[in-house]
PDB file of N, CA and C in Angstrom:
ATOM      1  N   UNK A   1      47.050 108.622-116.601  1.00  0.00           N
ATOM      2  CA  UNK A   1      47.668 107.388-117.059  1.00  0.00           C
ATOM      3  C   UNK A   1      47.356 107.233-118.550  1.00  0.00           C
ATOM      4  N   UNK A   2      48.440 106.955-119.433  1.00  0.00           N
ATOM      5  CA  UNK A   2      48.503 107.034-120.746  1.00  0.00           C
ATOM      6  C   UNK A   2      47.690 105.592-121.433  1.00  0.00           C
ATOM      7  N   UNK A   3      47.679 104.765-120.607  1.00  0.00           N
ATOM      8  CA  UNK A   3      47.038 103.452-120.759  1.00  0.00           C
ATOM      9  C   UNK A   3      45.410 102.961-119.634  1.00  0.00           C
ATOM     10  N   UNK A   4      44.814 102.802-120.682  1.00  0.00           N
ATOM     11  CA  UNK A   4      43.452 102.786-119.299  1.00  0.00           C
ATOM     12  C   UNK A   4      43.755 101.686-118.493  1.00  0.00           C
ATOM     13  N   UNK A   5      42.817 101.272-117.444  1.00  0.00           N
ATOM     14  CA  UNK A   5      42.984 100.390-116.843  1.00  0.00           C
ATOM     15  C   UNK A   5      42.527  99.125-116.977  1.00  0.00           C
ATOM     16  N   UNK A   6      41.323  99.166-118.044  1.00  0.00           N
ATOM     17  CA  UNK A   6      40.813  97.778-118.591  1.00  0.00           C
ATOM     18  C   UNK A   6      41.855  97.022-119.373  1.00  0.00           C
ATOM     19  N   UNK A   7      42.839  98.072-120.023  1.00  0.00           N
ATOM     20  CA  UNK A   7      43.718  97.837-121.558  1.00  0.00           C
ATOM     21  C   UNK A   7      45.028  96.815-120.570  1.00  0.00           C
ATOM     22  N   UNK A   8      45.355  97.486-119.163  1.00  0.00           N
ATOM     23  CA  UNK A   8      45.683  97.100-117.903  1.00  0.00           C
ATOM     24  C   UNK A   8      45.754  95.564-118.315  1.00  0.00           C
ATOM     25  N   UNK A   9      44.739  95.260-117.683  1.00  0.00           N
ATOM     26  CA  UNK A   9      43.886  94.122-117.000  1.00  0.00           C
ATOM     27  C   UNK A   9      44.148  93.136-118.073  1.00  0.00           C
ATOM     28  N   UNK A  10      43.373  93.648-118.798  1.00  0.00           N
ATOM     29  CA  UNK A  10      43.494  92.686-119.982  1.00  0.00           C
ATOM     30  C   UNK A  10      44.692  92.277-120.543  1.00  0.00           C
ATOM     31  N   UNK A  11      45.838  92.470-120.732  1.00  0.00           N
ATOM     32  CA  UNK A  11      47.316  92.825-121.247  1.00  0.00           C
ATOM     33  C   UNK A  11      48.118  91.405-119.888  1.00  0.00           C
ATOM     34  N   UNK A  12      47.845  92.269-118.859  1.00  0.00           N
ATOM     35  CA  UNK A  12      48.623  91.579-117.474  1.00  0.00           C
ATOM     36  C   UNK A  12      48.005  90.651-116.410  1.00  0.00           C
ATOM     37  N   UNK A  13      46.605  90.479-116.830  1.00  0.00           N
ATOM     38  CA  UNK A  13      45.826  90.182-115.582  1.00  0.00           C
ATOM     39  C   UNK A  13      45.463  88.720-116.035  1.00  0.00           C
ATOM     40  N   UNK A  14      45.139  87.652-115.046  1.00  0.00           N
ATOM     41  CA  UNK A  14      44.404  86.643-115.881  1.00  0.00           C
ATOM     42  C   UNK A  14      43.639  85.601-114.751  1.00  0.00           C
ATOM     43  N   UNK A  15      42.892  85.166-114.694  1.00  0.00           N
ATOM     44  CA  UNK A  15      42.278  83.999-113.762  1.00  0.00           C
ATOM     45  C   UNK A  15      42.991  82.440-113.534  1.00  0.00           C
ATOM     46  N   UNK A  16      43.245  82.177-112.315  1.00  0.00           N
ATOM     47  CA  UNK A  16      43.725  81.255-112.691  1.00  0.00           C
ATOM     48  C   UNK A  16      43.207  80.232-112.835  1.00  0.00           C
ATOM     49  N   UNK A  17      43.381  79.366-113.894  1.00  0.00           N
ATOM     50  CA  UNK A  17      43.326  78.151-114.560  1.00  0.00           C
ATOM     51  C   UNK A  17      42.375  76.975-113.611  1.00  0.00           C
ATOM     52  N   UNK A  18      43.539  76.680-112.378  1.00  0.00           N
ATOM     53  CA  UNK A  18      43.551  75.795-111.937  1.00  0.00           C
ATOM     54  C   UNK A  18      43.189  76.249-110.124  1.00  0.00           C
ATOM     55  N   UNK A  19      42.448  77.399-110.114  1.00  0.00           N
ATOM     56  CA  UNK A  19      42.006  78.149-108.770  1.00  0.00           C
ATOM     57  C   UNK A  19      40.665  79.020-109.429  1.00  0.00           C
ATOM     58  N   UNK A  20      39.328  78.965-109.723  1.00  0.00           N
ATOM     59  CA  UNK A  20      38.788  79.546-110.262  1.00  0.00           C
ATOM     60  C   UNK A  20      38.493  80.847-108.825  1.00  0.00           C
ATOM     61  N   UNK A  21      38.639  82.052-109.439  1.00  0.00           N
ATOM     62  CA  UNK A  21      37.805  83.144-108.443  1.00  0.00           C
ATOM     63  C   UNK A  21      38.718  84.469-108.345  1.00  0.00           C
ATOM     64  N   UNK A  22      38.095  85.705-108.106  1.00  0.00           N
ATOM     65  CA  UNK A  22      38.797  86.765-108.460  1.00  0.00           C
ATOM     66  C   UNK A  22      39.903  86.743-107.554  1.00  0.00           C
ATOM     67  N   UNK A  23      39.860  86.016-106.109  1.00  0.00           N
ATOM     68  CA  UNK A  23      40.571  86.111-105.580  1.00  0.00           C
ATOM     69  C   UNK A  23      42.253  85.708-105.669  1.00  0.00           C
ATOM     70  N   UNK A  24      41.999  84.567-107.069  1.00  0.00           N
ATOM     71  CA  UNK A  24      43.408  83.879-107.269  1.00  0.00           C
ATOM     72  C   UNK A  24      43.715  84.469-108.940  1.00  0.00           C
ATOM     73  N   UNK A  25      43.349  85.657-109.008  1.00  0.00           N
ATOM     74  CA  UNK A  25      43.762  86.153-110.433  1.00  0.00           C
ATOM     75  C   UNK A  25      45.207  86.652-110.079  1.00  0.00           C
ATOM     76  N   UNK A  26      46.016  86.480-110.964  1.00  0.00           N
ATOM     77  CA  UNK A  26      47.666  86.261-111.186  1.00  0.00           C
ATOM     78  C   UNK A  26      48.104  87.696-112.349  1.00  0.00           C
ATOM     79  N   UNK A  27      49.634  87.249-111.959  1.00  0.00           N
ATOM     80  CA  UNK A  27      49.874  88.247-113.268  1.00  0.00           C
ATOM     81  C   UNK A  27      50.378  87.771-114.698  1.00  0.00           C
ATOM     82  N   UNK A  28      49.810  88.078-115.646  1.00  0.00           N
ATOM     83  CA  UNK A  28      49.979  87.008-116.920  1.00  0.00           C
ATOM     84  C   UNK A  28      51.676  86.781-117.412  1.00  0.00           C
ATOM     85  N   UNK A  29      52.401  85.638-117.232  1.00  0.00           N
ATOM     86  CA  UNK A  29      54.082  85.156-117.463  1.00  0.00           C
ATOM     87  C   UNK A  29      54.662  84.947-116.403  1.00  0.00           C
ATOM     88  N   UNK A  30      54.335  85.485-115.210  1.00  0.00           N
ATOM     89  CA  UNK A  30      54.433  85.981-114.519  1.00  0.00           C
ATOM     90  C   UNK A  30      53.852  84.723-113.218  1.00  0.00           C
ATOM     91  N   UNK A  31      52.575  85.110-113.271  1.00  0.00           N
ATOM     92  CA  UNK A  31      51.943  83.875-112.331  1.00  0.00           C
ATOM     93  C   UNK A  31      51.952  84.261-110.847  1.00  0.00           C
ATOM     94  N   UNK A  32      52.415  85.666-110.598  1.00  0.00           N
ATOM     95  CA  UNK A  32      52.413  85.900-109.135  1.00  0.00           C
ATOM     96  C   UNK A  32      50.406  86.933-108.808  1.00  0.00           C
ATOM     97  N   UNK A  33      50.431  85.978-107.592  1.00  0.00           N
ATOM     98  CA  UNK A  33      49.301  86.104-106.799  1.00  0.00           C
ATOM     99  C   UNK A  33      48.944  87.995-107.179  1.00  0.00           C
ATOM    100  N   UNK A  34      47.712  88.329-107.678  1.00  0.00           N
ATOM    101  CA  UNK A  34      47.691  89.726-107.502  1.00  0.00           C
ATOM    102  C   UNK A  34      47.147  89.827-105.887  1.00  0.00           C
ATOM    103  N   UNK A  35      46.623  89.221-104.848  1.00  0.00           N
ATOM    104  CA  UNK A  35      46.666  89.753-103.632  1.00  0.00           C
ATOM    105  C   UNK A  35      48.028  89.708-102.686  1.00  0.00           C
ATOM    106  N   UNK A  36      49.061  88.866-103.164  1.00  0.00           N
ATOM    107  CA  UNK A  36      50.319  88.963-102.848  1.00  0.00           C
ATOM    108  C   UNK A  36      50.438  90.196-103.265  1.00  0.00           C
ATOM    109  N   UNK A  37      50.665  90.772-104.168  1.00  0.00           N
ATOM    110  CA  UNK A  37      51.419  92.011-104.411  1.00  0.00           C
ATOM    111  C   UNK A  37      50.683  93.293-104.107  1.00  0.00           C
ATOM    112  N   UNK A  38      49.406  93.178-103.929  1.00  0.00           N
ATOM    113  CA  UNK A  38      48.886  94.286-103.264  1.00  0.00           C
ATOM    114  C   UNK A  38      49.088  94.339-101.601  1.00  0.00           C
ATOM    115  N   UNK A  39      49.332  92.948-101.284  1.00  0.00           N
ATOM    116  CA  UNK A  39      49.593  92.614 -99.531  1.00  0.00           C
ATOM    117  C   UNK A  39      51.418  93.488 -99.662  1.00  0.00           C
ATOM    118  N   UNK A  40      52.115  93.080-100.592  1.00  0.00           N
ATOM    119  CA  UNK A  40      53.765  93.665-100.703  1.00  0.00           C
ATOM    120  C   UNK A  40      53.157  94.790-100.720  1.00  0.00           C
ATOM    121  N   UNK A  41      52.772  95.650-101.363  1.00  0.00           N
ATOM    122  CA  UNK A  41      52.487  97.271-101.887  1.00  0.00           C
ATOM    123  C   UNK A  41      51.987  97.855-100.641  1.00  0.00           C
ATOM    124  N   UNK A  42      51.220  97.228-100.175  1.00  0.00           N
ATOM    125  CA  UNK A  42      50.872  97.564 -98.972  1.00  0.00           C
ATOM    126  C   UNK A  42      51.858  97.794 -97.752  1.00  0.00           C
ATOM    127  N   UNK A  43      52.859  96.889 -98.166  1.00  0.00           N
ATOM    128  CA  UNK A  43      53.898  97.046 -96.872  1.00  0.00           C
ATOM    129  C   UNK A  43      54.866  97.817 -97.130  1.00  0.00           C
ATOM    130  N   UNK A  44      54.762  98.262 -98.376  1.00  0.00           N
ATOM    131  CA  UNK A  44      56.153  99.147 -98.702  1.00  0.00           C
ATOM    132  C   UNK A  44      55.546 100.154 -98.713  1.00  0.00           C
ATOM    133  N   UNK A  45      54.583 100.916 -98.062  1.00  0.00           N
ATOM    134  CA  UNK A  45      54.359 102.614 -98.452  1.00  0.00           C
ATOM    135  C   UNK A  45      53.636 102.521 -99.971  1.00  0.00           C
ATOM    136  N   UNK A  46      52.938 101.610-100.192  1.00  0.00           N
ATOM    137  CA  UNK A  46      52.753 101.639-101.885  1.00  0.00           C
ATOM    138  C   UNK A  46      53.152 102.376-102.877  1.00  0.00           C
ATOM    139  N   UNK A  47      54.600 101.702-103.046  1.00  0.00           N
ATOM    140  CA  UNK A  47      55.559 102.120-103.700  1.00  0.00           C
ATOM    141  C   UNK A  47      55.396 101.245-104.991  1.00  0.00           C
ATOM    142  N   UNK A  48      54.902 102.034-106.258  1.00  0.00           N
ATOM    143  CA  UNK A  48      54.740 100.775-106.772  1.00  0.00           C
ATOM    144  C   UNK A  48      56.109 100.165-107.599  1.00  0.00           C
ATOM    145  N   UNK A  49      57.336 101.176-107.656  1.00  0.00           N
ATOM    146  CA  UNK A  49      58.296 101.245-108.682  1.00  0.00           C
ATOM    147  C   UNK A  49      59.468  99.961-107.797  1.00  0.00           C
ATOM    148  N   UNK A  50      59.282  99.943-106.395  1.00  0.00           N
ATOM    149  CA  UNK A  50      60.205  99.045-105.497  1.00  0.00           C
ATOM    150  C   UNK A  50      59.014  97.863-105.791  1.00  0.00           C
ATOM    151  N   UNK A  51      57.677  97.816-106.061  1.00  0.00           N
ATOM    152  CA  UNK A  51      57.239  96.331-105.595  1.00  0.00           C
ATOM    153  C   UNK A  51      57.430  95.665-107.236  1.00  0.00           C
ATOM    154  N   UNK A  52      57.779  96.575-108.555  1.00  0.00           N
ATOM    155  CA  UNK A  52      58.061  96.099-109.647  1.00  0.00           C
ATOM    156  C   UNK A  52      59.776  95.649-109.715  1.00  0.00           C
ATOM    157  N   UNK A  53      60.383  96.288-108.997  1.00  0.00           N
ATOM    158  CA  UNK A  53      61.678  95.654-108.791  1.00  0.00           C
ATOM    159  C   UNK A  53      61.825  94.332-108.166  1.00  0.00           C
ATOM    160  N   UNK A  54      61.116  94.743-106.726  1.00  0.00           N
ATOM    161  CA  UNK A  54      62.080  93.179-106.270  1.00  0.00           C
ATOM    162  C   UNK A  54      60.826  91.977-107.096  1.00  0.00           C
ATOM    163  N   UNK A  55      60.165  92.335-107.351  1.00  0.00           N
ATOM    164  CA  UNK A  55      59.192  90.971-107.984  1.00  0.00           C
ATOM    165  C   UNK A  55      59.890  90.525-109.824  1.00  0.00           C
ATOM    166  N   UNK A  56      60.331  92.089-109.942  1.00  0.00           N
ATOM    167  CA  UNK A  56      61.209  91.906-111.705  1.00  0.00           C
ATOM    168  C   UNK A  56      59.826  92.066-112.242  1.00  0.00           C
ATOM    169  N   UNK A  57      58.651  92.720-111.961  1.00  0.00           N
ATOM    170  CA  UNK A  57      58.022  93.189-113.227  1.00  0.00           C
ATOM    171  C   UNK A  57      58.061  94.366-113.469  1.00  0.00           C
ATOM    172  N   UNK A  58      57.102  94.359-114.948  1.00  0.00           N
ATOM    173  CA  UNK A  58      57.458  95.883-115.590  1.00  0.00           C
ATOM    174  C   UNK A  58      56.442  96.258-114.231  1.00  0.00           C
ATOM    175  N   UNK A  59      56.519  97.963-114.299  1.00  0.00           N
ATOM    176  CA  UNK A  59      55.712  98.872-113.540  1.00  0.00           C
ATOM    177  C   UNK A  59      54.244  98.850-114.112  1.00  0.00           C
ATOM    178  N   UNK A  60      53.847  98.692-115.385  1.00  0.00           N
ATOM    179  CA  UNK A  60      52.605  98.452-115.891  1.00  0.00           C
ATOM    180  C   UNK A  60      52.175  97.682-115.480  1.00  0.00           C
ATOM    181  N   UNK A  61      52.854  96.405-115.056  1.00  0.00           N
ATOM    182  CA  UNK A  61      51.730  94.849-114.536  1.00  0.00           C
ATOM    183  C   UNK A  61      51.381  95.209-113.352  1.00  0.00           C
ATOM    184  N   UNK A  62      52.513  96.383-112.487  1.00  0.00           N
ATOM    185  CA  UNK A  62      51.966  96.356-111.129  1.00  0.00           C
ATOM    186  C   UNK A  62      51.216  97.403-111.021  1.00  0.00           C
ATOM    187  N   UNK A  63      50.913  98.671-111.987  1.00  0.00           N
ATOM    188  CA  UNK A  63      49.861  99.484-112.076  1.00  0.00           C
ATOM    189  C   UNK A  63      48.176  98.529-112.272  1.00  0.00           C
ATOM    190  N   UNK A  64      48.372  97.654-113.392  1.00  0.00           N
ATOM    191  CA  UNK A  64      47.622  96.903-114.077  1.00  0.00           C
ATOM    192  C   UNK A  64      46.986  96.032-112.698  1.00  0.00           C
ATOM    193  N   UNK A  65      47.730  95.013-111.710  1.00  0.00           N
ATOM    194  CA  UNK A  65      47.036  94.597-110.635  1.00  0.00           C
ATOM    195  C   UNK A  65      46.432  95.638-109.592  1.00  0.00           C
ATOM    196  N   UNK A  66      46.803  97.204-109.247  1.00  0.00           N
ATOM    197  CA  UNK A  66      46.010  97.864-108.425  1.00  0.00           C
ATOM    198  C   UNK A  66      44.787  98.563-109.516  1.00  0.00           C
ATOM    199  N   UNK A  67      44.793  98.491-110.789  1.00  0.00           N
ATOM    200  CA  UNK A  67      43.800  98.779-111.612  1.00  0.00           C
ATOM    201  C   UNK A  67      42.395  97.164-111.151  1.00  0.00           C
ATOM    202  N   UNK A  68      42.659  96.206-111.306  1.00  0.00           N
ATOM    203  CA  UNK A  68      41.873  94.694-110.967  1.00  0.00           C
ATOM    204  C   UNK A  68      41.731  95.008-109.421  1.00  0.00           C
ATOM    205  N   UNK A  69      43.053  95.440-108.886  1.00  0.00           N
ATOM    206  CA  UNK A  69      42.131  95.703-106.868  1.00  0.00           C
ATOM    207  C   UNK A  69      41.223  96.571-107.105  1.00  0.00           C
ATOM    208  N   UNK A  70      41.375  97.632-107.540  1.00  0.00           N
ATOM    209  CA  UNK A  70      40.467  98.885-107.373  1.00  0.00           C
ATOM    210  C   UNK A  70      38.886  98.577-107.812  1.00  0.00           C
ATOM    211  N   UNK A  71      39.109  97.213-108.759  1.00  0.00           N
ATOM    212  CA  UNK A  71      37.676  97.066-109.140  1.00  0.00           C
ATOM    213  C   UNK A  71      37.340  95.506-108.124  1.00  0.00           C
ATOM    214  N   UNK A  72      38.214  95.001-107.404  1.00  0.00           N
ATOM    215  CA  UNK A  72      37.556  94.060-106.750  1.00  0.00           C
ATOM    216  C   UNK A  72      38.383  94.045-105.367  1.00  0.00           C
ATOM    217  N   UNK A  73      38.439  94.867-104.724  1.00  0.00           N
ATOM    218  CA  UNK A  73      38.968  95.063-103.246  1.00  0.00           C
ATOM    219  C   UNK A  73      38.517  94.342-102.523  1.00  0.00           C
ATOM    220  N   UNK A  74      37.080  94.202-102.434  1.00  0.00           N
ATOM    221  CA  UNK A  74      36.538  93.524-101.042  1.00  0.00           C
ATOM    222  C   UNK A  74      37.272  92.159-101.216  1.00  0.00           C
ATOM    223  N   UNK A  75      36.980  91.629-102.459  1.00  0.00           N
ATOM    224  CA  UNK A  75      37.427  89.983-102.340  1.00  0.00           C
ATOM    225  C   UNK A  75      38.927  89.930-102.304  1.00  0.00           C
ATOM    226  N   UNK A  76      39.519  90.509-102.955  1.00  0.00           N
ATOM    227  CA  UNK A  76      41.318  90.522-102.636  1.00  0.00           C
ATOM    228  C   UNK A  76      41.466  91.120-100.798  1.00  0.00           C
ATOM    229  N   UNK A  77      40.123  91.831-100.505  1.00  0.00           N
ATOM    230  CA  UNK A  77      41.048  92.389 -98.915  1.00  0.00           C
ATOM    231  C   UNK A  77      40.888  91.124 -98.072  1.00  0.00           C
ATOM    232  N   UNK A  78      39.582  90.185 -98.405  1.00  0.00           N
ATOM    233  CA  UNK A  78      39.607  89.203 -97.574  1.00  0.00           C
ATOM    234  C   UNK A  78      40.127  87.816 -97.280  1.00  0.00           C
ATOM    235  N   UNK A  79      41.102  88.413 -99.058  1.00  0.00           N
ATOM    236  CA  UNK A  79      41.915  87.006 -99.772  1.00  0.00           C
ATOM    237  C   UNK A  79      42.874  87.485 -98.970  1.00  0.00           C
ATOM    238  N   UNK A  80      43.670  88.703 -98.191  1.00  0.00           N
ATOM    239  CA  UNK A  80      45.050  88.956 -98.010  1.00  0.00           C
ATOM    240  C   UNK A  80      44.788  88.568 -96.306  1.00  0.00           C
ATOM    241  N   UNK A  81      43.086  88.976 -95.593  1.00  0.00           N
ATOM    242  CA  UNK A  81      42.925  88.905 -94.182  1.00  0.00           C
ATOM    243  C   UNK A  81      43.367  87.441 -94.270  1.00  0.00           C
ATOM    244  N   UNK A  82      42.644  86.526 -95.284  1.00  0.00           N
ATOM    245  CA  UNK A  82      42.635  84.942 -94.941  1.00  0.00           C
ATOM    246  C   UNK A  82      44.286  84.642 -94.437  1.00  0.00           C
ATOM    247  N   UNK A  83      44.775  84.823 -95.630  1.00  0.00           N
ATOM    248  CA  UNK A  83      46.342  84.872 -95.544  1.00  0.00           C
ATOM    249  C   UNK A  83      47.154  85.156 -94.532  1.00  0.00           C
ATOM    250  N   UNK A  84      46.876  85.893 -94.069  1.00  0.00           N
ATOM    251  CA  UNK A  84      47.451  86.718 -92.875  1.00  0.00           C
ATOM    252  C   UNK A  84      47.351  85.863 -91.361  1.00  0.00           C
ATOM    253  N   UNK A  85      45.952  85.040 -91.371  1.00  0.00           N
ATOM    254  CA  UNK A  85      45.645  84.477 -89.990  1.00  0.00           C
ATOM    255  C   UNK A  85      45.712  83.145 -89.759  1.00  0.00           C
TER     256      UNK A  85
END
């Protein structure tokens, strides 16, 4: 990957405001849930080029949120279990 993953994060990633915790970090303009879109990625075969389509982001924001899962999985897997039940 021509772009690291901190450069990622930092660029697309952001906490939200008004939800403090890794679990409700968003995508920056954007504002969609990064455990939403790893819960989508997940359901599509983690495809990441279809979960940047139907959401309309670039492919970098959605590289950029599995760069932020990869460093905080446990709390996004239990943000997507909560969700789920």
């Amino acid at each position: 990957m021509a772009t690291s993953d901190q450069t990622l994060i930092k660029r697309y990633i952001e906490l939200n405001p008004n939800r403090p915790g890794v679990d409700e970090a968003r995508v920056v303009d954007y504002q969609v849930p990064v455990w939403a879109l790893v819960a989508y990625w997940s359901a599509v075969n983690r495809d990441i080029a279809r979960v940047a389509k139907d959401y309309g982001l670039p492919e970098d924001a959605v590289a950029a949120v599995l760069a932020f899962y990869r460093q905080h999985s446990a709390v996004i897997d239990a943000r997507i279990a909560t969700d789920a039940a």
